[in-house]
N, C-alpha and C. Protein backbone atom coordinates (compact mmCIF):
# COMPACT_ATOMS: atom_id res chain seq x y z
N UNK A 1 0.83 -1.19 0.00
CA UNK A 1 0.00 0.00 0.00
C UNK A 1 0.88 1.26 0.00
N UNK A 2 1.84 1.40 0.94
CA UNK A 2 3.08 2.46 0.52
C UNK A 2 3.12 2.56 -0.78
N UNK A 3 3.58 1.40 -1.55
CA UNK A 3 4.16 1.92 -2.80
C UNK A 3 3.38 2.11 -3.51
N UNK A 4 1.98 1.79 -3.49
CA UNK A 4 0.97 2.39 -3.98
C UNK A 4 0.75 3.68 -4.30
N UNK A 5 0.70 3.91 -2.93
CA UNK A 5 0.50 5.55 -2.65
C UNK A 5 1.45 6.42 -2.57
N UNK A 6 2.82 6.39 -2.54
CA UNK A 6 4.18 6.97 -3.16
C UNK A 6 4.49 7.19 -4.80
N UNK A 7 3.26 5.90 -5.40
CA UNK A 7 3.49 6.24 -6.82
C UNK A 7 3.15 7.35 -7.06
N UNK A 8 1.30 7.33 -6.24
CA UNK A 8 0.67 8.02 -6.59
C UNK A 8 1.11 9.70 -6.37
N UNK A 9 1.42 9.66 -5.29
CA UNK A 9 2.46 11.11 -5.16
C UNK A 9 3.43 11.52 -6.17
N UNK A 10 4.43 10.77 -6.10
CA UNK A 10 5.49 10.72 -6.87
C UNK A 10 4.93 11.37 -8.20
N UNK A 11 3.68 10.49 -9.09
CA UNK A 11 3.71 11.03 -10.20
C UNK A 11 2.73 11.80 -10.26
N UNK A 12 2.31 12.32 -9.42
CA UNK A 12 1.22 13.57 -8.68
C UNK A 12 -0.22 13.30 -9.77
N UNK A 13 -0.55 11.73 -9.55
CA UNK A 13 -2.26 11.65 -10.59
C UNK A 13 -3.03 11.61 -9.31
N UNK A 14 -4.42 12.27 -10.09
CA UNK A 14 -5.03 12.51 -9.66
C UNK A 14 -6.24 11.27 -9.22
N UNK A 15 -6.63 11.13 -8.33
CA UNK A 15 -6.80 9.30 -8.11
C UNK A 15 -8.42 9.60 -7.32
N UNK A 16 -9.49 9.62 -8.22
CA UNK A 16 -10.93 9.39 -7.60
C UNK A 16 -11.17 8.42 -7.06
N UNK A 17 -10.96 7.15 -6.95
CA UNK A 17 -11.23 6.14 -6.35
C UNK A 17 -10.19 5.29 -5.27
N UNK A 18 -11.22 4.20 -4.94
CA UNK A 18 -10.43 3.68 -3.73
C UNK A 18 -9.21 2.56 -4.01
N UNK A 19 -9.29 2.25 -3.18
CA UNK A 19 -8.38 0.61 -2.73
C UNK A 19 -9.15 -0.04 -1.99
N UNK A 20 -9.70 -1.11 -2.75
CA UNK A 20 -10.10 -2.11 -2.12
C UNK A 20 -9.30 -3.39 -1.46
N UNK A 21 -8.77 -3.21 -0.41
CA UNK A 21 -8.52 -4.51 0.23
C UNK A 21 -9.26 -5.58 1.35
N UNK A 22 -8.63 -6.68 0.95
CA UNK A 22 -9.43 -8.02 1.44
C UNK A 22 -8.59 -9.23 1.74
N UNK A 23 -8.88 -10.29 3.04
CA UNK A 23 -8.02 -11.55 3.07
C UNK A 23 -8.23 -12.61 2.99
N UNK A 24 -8.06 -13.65 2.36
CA UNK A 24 -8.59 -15.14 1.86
C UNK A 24 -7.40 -15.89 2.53
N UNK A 25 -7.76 -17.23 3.08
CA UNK A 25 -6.89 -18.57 3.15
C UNK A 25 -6.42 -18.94 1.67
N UNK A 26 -5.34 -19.43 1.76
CA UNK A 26 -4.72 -20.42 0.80
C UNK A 26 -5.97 -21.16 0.86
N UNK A 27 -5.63 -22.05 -0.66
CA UNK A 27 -6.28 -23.28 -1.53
C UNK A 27 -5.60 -23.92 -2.40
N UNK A 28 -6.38 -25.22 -2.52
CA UNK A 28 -5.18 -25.97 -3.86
C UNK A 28 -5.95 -26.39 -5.56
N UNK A 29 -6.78 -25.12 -5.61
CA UNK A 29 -7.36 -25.18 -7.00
C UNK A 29 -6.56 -24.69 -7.71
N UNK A 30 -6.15 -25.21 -8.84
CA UNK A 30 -5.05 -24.99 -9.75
C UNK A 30 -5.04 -23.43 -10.31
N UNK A 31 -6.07 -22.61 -10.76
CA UNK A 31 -5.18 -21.35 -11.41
C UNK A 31 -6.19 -20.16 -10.49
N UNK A 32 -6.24 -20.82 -8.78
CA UNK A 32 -6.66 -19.81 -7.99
C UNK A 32 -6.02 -18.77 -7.67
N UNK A 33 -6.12 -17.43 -7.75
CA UNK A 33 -5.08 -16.46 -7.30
C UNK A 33 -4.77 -16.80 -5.77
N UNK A 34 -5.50 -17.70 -5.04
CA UNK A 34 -5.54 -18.37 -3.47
C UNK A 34 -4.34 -19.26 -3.64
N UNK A 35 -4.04 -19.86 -4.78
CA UNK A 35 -3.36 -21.39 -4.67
C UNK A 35 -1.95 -20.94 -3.72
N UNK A 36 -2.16 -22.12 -3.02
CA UNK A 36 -0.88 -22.08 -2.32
C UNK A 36 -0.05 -20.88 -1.43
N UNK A 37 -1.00 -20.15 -1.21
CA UNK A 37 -0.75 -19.03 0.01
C UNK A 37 -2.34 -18.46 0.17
N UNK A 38 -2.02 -18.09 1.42
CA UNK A 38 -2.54 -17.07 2.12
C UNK A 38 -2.88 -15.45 0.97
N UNK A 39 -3.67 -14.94 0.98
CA UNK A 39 -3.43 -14.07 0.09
C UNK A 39 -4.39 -12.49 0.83
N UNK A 40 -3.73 -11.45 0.29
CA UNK A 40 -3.97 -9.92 0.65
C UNK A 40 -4.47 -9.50 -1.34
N UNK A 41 -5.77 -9.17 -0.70
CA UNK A 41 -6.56 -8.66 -2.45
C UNK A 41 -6.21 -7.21 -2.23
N UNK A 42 -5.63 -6.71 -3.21
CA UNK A 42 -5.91 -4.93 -3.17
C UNK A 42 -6.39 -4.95 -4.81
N UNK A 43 -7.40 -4.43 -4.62
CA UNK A 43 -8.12 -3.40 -6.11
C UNK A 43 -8.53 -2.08 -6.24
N UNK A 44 -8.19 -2.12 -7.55
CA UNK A 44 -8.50 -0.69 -7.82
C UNK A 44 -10.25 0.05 -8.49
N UNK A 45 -10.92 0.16 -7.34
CA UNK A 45 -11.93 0.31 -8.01
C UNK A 45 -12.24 1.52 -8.64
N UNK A 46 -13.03 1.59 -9.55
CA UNK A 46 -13.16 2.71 -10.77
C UNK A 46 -14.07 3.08 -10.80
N UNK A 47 -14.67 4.21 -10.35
CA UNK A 47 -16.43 4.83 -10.56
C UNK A 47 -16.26 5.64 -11.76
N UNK A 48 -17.02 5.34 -12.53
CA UNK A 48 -16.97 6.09 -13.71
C UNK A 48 -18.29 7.29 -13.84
N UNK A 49 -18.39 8.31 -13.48
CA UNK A 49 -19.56 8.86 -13.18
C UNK A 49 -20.06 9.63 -14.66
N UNK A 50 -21.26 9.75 -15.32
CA UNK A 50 -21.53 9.74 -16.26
C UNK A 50 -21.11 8.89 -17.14
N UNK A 51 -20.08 7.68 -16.87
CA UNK A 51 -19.89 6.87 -18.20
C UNK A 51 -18.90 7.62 -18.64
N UNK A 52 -17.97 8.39 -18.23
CA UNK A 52 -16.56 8.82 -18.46
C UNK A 52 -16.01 8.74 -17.28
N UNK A 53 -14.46 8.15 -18.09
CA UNK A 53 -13.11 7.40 -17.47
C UNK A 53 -12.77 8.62 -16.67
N UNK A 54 -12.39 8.42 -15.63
CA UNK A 54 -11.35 9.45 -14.91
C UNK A 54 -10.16 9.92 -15.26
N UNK A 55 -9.44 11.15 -15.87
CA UNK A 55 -8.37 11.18 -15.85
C UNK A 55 -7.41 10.62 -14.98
N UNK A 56 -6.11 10.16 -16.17
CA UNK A 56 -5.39 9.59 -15.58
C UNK A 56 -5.01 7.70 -15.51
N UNK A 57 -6.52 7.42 -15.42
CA UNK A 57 -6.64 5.65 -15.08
C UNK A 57 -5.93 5.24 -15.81
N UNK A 58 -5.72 5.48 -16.43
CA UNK A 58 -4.94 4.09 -17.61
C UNK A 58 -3.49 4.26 -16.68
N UNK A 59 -2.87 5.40 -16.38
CA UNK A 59 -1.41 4.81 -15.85
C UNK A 59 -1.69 4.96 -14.08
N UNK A 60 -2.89 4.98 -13.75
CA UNK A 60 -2.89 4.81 -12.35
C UNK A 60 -2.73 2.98 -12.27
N UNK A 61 -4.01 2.26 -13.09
CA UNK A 61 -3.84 0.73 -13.53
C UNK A 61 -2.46 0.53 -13.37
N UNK A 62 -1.86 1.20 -15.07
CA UNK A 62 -0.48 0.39 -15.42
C UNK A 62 0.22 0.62 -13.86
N UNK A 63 0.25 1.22 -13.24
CA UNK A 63 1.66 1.65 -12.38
C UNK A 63 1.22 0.92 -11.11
N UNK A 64 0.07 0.55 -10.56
CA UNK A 64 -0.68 -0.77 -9.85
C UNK A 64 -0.25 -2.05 -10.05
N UNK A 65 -0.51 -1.72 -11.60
CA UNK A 65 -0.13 -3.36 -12.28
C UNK A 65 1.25 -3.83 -11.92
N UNK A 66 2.21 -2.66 -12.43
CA UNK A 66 3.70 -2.82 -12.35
C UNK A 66 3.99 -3.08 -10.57
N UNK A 67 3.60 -2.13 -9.55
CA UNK A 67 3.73 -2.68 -8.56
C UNK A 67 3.55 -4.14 -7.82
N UNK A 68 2.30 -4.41 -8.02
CA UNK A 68 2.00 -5.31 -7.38
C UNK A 68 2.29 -7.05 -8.42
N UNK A 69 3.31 -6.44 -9.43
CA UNK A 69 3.56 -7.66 -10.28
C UNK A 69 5.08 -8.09 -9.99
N UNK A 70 5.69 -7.10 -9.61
CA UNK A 70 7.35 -6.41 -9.15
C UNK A 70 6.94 -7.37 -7.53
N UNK A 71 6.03 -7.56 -7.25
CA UNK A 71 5.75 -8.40 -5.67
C UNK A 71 5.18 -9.35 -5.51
N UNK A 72 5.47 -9.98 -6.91
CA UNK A 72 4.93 -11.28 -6.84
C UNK A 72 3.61 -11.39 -6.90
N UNK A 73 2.56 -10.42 -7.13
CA UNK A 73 0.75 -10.64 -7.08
C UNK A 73 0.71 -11.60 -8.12
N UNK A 74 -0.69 -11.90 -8.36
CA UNK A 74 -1.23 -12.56 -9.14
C UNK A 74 -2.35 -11.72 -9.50
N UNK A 75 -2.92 -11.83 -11.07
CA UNK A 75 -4.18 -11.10 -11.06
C UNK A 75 -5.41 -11.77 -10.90
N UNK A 76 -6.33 -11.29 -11.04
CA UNK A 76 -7.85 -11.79 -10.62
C UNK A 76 -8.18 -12.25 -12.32
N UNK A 77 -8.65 -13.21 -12.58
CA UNK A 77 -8.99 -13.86 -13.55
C UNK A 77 -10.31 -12.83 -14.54
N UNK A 78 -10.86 -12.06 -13.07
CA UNK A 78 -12.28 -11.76 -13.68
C UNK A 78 -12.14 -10.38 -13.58
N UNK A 79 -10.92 -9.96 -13.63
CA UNK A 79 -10.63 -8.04 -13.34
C UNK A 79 -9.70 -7.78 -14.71
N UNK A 80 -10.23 -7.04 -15.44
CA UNK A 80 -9.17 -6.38 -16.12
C UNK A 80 -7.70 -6.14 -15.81
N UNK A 81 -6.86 -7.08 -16.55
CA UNK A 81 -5.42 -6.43 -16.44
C UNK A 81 -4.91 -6.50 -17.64
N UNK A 82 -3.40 -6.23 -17.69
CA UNK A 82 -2.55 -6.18 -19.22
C UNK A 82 -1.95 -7.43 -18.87
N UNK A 83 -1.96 -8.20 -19.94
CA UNK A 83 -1.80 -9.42 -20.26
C UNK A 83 -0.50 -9.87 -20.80
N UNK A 84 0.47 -9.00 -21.10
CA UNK A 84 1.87 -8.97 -21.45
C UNK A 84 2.44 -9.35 -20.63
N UNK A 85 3.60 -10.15 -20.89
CA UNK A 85 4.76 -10.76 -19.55
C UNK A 85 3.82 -11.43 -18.37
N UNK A 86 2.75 -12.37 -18.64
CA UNK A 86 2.31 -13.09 -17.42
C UNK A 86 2.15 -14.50 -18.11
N UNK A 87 2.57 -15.28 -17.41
CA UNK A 87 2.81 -16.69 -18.26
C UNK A 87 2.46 -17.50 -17.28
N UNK A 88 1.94 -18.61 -17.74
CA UNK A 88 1.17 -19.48 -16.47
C UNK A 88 1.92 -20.31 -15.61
N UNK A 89 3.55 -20.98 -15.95
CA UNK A 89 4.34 -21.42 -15.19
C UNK A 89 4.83 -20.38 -14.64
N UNK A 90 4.67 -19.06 -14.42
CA UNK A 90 5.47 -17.98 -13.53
C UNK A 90 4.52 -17.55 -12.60
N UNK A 91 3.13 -17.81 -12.80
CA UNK A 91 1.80 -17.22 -11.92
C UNK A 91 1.53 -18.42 -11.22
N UNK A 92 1.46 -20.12 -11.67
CA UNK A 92 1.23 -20.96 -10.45
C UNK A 92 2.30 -22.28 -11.24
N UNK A 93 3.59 -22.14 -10.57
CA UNK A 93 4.93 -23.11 -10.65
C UNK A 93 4.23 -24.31 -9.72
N UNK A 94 3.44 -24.51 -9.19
CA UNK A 94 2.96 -25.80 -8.53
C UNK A 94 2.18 -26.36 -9.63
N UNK A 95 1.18 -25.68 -9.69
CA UNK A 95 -0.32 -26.27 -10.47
C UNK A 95 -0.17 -26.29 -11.77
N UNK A 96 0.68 -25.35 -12.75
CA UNK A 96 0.36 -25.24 -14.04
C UNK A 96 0.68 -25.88 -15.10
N UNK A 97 1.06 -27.41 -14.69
CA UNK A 97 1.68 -28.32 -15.92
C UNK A 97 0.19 -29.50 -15.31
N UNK A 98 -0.48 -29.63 -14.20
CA UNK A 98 -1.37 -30.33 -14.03
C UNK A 98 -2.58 -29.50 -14.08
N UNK A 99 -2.57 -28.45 -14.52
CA UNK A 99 -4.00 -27.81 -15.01
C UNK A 99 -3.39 -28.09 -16.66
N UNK A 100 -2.61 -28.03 -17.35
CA UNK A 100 -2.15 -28.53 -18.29
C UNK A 100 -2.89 -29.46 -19.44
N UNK A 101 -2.60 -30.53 -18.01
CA UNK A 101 -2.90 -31.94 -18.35
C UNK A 101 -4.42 -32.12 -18.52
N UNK A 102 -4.65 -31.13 -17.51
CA UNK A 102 -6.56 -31.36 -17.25
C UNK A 102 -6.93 -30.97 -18.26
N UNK A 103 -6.64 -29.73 -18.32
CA UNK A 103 -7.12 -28.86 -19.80
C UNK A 103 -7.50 -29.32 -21.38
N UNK A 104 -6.04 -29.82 -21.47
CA UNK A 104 -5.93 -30.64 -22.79
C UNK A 104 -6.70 -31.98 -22.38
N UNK A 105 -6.98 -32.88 -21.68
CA UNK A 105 -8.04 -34.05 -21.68
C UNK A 105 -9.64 -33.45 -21.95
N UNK A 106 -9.43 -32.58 -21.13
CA UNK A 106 -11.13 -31.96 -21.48
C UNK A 106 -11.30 -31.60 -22.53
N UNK A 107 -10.45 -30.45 -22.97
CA UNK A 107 -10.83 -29.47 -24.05
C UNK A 107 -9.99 -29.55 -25.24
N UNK A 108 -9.73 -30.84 -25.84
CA UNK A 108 -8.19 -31.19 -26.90
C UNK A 108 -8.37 -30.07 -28.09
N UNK A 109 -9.37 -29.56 -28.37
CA UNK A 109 -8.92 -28.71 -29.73
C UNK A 109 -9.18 -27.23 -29.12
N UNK A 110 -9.26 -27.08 -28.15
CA UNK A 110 -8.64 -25.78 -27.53
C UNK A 110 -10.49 -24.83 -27.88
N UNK A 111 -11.39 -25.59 -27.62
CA UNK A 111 -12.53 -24.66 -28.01
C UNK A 111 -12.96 -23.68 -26.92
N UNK A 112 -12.28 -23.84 -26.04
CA UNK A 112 -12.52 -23.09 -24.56
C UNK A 112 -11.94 -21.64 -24.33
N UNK A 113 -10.46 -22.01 -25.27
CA UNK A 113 -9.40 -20.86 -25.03
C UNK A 113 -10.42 -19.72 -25.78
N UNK A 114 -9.59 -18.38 -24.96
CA UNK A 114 -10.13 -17.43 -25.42
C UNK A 114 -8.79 -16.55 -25.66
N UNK A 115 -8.50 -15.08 -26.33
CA UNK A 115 -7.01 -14.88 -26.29
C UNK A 115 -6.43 -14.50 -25.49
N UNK A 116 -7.11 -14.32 -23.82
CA UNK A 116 -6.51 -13.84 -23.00
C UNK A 116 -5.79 -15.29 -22.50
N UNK A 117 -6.53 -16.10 -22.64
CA UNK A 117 -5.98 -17.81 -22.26
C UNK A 117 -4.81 -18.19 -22.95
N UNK A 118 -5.00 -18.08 -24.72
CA UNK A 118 -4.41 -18.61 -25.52
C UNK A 118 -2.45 -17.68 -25.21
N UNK A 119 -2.52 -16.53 -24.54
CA UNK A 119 -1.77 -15.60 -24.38
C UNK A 119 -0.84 -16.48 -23.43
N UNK A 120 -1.52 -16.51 -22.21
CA UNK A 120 -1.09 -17.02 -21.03
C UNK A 120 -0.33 -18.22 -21.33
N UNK A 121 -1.30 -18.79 -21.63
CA UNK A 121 -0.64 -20.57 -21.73
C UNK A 121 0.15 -20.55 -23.04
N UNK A 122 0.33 -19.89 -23.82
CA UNK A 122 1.20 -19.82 -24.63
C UNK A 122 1.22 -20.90 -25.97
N UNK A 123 -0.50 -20.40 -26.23
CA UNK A 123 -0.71 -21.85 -27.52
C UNK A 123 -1.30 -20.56 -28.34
């Protein structure tokens, strides 16, 4: 949360919304942002009032993103992020050669993937 909010100084944006934080137990579901630790959620929530973006968001995100990726986070499957440099053996080194396996038995011609998937897993 410091470096959060040091960015935010630092690069003096102007920041309408909050930080949402939250704490979950570890789990051993394969591409849970839970798997295998204990986990601290921080989000960035976005009120968009009239249906226009807040100045700024796009590098309040990126510079979120960059933090909390620089610390090892994981992202939320169901939250918007940038999808560059996140690869699925670097996000879960336990689970991701046996979600792998699952994957391809279920779904062999890949009708599931979508390109944020096809990105990740690197097909």
């Amino acid at each position: 949360m410091e470096e959060i909010q040091a960015f935010i100084v630092r690069e003096n944006l102007s920041v309408n919304f909050p930080l949402e934080v939250r704490f979950t137990g570890k789990d051993d579901i394969y591409l849970s942002p839970n798997e295998g630790w204990d986990s601290c959620w921080i989000g960035v929530v976005m009120y968009r009032p009239f249906l226009k973006d807040p100045p700024q968001y796009k590098q309040v995100f990126a510079g979120f993103e960059r933090i909390v990726k620089e610390l090892g986070g994981r992202p939320h499957w169901a939250k918007a992020f940038d999808q560059e440099g996140f690869r699925l053996e670097d996000l879960y080194p336990r689970t991701a050669a046996k979600f792998r396996e699952v994957r391809a038995q279920l779904d062999p011609e890949g009708l599931f993937l979508n390109d944020l998937l096809r990105k990740i897993f690197n097909e």
